[in-house]
C-alpha atoms as a PDB file:
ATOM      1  CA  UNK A   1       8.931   8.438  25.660  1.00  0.00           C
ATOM      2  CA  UNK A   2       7.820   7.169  22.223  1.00  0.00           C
ATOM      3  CA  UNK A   3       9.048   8.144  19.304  1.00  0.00           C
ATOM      4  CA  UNK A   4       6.675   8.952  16.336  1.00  0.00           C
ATOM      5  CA  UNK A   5       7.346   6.190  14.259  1.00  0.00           C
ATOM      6  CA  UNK A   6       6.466   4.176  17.276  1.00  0.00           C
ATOM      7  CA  UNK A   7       2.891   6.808  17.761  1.00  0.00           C
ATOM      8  CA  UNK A   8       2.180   5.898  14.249  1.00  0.00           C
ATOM      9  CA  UNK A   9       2.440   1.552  14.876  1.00  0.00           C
ATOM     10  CA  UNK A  10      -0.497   2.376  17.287  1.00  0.00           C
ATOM     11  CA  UNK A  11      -3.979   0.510  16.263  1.00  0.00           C
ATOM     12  CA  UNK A  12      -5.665  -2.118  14.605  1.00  0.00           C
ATOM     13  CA  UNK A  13      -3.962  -3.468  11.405  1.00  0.00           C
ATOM     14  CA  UNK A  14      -5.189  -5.614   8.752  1.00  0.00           C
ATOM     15  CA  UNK A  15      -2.690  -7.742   6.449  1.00  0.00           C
ATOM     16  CA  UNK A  16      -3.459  -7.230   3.091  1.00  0.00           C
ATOM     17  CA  UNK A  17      -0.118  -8.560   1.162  1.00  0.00           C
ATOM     18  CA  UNK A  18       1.935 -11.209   2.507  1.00  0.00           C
ATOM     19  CA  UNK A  19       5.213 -12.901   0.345  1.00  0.00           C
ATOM     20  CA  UNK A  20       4.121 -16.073  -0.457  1.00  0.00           C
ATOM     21  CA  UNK A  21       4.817 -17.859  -3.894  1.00  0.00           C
ATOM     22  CA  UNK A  22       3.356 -20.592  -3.455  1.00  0.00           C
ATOM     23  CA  UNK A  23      -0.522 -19.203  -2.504  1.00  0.00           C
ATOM     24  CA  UNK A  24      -2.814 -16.669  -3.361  1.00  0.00           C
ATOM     25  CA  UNK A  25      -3.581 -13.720  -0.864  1.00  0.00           C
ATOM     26  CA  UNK A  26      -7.106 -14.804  -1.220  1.00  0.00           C
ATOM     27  CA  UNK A  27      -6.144 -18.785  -0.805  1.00  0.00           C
ATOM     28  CA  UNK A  28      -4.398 -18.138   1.603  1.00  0.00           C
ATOM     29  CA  UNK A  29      -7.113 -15.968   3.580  1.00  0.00           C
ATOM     30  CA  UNK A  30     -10.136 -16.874   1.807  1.00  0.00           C
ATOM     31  CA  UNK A  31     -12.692 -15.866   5.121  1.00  0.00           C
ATOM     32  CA  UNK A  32     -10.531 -13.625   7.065  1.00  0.00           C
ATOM     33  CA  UNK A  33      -7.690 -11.533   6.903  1.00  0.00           C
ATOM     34  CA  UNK A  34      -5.315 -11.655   9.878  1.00  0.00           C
ATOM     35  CA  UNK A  35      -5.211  -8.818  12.258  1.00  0.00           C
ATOM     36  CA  UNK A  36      -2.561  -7.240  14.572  1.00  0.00           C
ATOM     37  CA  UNK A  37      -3.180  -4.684  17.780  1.00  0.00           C
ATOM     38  CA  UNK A  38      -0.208  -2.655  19.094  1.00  0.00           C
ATOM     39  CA  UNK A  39      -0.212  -0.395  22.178  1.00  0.00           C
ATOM     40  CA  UNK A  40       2.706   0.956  22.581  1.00  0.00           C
ATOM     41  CA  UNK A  41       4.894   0.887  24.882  1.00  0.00           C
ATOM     42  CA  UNK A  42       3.241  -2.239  25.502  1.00  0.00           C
ATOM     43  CA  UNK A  43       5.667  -4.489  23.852  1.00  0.00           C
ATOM     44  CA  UNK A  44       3.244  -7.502  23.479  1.00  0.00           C
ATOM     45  CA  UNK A  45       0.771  -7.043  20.312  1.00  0.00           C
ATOM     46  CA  UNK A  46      -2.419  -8.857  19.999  1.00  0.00           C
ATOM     47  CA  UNK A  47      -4.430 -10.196  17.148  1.00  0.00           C
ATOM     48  CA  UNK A  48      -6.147 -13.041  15.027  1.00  0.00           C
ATOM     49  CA  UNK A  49      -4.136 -14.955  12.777  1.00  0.00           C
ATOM     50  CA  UNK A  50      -7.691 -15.653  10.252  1.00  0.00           C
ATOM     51  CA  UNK A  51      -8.506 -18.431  12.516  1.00  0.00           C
ATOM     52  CA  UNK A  52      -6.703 -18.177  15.976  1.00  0.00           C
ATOM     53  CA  UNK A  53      -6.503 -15.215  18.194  1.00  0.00           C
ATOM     54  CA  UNK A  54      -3.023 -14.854  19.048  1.00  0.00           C
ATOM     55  CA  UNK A  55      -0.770 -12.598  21.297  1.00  0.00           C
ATOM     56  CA  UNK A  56       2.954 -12.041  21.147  1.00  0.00           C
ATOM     57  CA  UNK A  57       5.714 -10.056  22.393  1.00  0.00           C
ATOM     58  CA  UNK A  58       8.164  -7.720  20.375  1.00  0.00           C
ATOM     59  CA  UNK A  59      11.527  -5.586  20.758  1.00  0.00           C
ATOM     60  CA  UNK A  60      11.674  -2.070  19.121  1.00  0.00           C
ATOM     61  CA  UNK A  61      14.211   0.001  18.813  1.00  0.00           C
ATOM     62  CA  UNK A  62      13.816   3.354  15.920  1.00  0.00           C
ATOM     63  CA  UNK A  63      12.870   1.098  13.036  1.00  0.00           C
ATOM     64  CA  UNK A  64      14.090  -2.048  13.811  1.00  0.00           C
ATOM     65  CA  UNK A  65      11.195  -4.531  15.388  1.00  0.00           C
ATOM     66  CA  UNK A  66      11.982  -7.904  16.268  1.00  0.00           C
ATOM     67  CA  UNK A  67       9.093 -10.647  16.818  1.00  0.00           C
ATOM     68  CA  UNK A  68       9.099 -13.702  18.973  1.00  0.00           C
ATOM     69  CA  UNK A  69       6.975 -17.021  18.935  1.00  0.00           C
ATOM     70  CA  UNK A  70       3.415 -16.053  19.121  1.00  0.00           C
ATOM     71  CA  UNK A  71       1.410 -17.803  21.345  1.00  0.00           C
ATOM     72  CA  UNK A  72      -2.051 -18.755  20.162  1.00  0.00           C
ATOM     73  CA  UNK A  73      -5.244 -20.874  20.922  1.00  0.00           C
ATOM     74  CA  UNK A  74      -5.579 -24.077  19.676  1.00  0.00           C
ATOM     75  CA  UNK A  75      -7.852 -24.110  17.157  1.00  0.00           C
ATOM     76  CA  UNK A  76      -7.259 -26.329  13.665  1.00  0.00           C
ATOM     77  CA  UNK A  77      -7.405 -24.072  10.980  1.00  0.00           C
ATOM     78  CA  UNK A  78      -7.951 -24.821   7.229  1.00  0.00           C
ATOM     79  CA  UNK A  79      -4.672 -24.493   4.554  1.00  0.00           C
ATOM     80  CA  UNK A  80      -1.448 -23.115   5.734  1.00  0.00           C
ATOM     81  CA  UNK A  81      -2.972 -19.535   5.933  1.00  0.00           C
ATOM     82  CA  UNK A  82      -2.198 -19.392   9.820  1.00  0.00           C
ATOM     83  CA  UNK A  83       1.245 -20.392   9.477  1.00  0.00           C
ATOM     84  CA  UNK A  84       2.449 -18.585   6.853  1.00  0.00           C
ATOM     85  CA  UNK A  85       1.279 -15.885   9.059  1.00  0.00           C
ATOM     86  CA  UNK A  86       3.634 -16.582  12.056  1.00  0.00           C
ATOM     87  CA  UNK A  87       6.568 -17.762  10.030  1.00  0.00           C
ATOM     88  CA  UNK A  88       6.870 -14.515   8.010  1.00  0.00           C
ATOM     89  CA  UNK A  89       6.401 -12.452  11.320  1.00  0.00           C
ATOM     90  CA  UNK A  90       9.411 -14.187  12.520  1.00  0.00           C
ATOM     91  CA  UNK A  91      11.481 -13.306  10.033  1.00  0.00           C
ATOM     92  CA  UNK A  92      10.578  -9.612  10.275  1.00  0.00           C
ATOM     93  CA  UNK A  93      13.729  -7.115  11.267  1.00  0.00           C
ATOM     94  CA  UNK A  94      11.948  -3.404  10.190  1.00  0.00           C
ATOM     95  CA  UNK A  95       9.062  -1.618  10.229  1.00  0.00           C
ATOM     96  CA  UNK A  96       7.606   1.612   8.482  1.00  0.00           C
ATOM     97  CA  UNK A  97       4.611   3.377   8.301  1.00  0.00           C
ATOM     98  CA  UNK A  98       3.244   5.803   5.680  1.00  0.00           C
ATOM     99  CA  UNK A  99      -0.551   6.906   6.126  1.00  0.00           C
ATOM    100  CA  UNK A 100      -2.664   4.340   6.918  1.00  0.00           C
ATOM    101  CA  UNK A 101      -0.130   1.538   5.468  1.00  0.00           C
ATOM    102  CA  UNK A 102       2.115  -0.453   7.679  1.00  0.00           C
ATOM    103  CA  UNK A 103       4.889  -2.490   6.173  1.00  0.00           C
ATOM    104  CA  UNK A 104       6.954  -5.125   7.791  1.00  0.00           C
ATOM    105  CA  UNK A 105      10.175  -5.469   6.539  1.00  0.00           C
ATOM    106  CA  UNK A 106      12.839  -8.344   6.181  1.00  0.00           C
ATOM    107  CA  UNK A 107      16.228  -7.141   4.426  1.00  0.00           C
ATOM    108  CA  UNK A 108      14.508  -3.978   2.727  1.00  0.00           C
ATOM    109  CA  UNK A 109      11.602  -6.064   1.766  1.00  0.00           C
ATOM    110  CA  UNK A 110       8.251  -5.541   2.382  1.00  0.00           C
ATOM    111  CA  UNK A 111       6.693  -8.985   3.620  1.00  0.00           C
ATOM    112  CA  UNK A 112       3.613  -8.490   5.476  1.00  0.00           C
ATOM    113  CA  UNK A 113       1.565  -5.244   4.662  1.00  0.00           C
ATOM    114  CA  UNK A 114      -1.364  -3.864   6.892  1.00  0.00           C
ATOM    115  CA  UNK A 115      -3.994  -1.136   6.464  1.00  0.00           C
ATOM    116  CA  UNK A 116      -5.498   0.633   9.347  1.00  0.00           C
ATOM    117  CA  UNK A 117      -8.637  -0.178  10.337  1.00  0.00           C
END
């Protein structure tokens, strides 16, 4: 069965921080903010990178997610918003939520963070 941790990745997500020194949040995502659906134990999440809607498959084990290439349509998107998007989800190795806040984690760092929507 699930655990809680897993109960709690449930739902609609919207990024609000994402690691990136070089841009802005609001550069970055000037129009729209990327989104990510889980349904667990569906291990495939769905979403919209702010210009693309995407879907892409995960492992999870406890606390530990892994993400691999998303697969997206084809659609040109404005700045690098949409691929700083994928290429920090790649790096993710950890997960936690607390309340309506998800944080994705790469070594104890929080690079990607979602509200619930």
């Amino acid at each position: 069965g699930e655990s809680t941790a897993e109960q709690a990745l449930n739902g609609t997500w919207e990024l609000d921080y994402i690691s990136d020194a070089r841009i802005a949040f609001e550069g970055l995502y000037p129009n729209k903010k990327p989104v990510i659906i889980f349904n667990l134990p569906d291990t495939k999440a769905t979403g919209n990178s702010s210009c693309n809607s995407f879907n892409v498959t995960f492992t999870i084990d406890g606390a530990n997610i892994r993400f691999n290439d998303a697969a997206s349509t084809r659609m040109a998107c404005p700045g690098s918003g949409e691929a700083t998007f994928f290429n920090t989800l790649k790096t993710v190795t950890k997960y936690s939520v607390t309340g309506n806040t998800l944080n994705l984690i790469t070594s104890d760092i929080a690079v990607m963070r979602f509200q619930k929507k």
